[in-house]
Protein backbone atom coordinates (compact mmCIF):
# COMPACT_ATOMS: atom_id res chain seq x y z
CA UNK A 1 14.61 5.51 7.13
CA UNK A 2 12.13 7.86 4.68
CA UNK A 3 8.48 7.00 5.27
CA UNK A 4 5.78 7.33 2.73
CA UNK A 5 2.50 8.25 3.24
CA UNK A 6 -0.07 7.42 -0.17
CA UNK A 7 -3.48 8.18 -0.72
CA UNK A 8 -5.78 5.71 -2.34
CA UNK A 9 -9.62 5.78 -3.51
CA UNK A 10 -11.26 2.71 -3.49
CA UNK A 11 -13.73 1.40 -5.74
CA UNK A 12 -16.82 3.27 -3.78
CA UNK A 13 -15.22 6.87 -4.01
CA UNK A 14 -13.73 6.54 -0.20
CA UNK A 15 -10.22 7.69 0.10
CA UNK A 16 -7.98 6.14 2.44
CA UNK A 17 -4.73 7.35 3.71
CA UNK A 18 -2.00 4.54 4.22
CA UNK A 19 1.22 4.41 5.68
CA UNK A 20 4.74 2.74 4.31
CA UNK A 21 7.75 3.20 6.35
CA UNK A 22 9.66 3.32 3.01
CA UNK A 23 9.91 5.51 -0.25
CA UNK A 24 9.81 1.77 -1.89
CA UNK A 25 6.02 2.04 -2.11
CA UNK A 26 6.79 5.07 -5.06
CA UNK A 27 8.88 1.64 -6.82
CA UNK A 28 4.80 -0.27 -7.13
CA UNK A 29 2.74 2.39 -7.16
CA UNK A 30 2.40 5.47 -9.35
CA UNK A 31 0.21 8.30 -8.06
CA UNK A 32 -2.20 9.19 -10.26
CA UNK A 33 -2.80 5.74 -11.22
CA UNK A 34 -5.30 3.26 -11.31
CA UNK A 35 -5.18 -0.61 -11.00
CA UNK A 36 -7.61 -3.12 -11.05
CA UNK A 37 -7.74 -4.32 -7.54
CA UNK A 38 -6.28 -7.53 -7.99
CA UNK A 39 -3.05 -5.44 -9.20
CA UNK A 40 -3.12 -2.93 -6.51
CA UNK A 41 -3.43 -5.83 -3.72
CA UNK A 42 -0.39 -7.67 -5.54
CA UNK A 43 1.70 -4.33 -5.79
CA UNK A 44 0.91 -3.56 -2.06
CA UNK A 45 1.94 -6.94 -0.66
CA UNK A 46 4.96 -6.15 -2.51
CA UNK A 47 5.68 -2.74 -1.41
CA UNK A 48 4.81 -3.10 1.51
CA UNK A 49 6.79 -6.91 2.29
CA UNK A 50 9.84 -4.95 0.89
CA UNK A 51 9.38 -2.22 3.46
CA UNK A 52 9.08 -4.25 6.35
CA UNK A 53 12.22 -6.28 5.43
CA UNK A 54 14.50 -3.02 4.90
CA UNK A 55 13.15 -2.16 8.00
CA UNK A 56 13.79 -5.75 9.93
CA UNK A 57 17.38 -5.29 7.74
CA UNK A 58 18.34 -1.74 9.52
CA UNK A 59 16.78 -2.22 13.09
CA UNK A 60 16.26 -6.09 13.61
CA UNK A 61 12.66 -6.32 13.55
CA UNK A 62 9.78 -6.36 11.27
CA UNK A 63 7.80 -2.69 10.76
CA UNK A 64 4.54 -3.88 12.45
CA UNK A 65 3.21 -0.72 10.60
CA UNK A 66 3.78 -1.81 7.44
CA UNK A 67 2.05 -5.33 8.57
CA UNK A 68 -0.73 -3.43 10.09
CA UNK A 69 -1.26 -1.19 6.83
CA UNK A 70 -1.32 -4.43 4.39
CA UNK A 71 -3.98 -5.67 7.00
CA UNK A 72 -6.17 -2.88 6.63
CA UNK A 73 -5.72 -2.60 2.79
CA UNK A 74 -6.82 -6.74 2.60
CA UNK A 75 -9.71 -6.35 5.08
CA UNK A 76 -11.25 -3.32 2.82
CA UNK A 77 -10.52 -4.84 -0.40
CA UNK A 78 -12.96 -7.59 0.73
CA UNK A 79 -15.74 -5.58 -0.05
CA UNK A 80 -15.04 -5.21 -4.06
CA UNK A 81 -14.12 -7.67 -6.87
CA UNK A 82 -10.78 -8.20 -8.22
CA UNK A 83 -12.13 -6.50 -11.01
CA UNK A 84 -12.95 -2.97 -9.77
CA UNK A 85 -10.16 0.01 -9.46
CA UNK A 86 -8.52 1.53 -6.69
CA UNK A 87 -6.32 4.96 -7.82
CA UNK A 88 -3.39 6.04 -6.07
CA UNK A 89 -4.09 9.60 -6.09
CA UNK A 90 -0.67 10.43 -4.33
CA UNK A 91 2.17 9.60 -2.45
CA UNK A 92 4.20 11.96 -0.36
């Protein structure tokens, strides 16, 4: 299965690099692009839900990966409002 790797900047200027175990993730995000954070939380559940399950649908089991990743993404989004923007500034 084709993994993804995307790059996003958070409200604050920090970039983070984050991990889908999918190409899905290029299906809800655009690099390049910026969402409010509300969006890009919505669009990553998404994504990354959708990964996990074509994984779970191939091998049996959930990615944890893709669990862990969505994890990380919620936990740092905690520090902004729904309002502010997070870019994608790639995926690869």
């Amino acid at each position: 299965m084709p993994e993804a790797r995307f790059t996003i900047q958070w409200p604050d200027g920090q970039t983070e690099d984050c991990y889908s175990p999918s190409t899905v993730i290029r299906d809800f995000l655009a690099a390049g692009t910026t969402y409010t954070l509300s969006d890009f939380l919505s669009q990553s559940r998404l994504a990354l839900e959708e990964a996990s399950t074509r994984v779970e649908a191939k091998f049996g089991y959930r990615c944890t990966s893709a669990d862990a990743q969505l994890e990380k993404i919620e936990n740092a989004a905690r520090a902004f409002s729904a309002a502010d923007n997070v870019t994608c500034l790639s995926i690869t």
